[in-house]
Protein backbone atom coordinates (compact mmCIF):
# COMPACT_ATOMS: atom_id res chain seq x y z
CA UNK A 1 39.46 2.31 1.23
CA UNK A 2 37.47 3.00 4.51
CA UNK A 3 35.47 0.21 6.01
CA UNK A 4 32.15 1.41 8.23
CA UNK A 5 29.24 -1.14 9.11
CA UNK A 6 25.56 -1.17 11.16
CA UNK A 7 24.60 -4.14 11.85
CA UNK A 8 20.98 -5.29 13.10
CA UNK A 9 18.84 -4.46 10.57
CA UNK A 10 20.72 -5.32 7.21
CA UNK A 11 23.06 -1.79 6.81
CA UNK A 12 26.30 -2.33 5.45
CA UNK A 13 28.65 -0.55 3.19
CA UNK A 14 32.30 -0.48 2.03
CA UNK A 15 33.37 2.89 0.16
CA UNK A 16 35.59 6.21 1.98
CA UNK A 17 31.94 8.13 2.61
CA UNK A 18 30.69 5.13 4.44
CA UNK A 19 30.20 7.35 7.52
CA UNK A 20 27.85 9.59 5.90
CA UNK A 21 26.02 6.78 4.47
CA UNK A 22 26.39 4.65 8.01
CA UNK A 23 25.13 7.74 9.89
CA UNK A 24 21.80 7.87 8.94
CA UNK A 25 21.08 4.15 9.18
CA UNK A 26 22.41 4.25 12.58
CA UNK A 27 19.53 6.99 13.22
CA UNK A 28 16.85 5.25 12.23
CA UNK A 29 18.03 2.43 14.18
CA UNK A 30 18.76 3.80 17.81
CA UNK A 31 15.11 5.32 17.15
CA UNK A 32 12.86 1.95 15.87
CA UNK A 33 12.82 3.67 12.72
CA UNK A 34 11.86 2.31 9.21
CA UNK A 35 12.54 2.23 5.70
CA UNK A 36 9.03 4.60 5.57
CA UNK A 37 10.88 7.06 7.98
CA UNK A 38 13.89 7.28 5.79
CA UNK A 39 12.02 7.69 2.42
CA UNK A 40 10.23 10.59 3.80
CA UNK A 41 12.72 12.67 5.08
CA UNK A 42 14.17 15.15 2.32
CA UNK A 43 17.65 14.12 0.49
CA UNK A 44 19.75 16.87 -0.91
CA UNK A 45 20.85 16.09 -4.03
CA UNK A 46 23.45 15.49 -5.41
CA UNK A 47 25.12 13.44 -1.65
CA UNK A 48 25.74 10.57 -0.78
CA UNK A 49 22.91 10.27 1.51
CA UNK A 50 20.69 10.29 -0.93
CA UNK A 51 21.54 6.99 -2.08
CA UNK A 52 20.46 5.61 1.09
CA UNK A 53 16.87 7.84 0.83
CA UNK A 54 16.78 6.21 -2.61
CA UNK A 55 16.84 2.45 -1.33
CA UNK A 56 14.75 3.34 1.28
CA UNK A 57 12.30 4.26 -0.72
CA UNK A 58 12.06 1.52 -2.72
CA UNK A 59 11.67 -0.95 0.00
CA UNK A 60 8.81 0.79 1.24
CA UNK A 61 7.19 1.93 -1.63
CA UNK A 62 8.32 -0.45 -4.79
CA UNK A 63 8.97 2.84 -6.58
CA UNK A 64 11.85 4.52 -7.08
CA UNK A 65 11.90 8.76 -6.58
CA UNK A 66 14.40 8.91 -9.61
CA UNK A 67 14.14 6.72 -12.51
């Protein structure tokens, strides 16, 4: 099991494509970025990145792309 983690704004995760996941959050970060920012760039589907377009979304907009 791989171990990757972002702190300072509440990004962590435990799994072996953490560094996919961790990549993206760590973008957003360097560049003030915000949950908004990450729900409106496009997600391929089906990747593990998604996930992380996915939560974003719902913190920013209550509402869930996929249900």
């Amino acid at each position: 099991m791989c171990k990757a983690r972002a702190c300072g704004r509440g990004s962590m995760t435990v799994h072996s494509g953490a560094s996919d996941l961790i990549a993206e959050c760590v973008t957003i970060m360097e560049y003030n970025g915000s949950a908004e920012d990450i729900a409106r760039c496009t997600h391929t589907h089906p990747t593990l990145s998604e996930a992380v377009g996915e939560a974003a979304r719902m913190a920013w907009s209550g509402q869930p792309l996929n249900s």
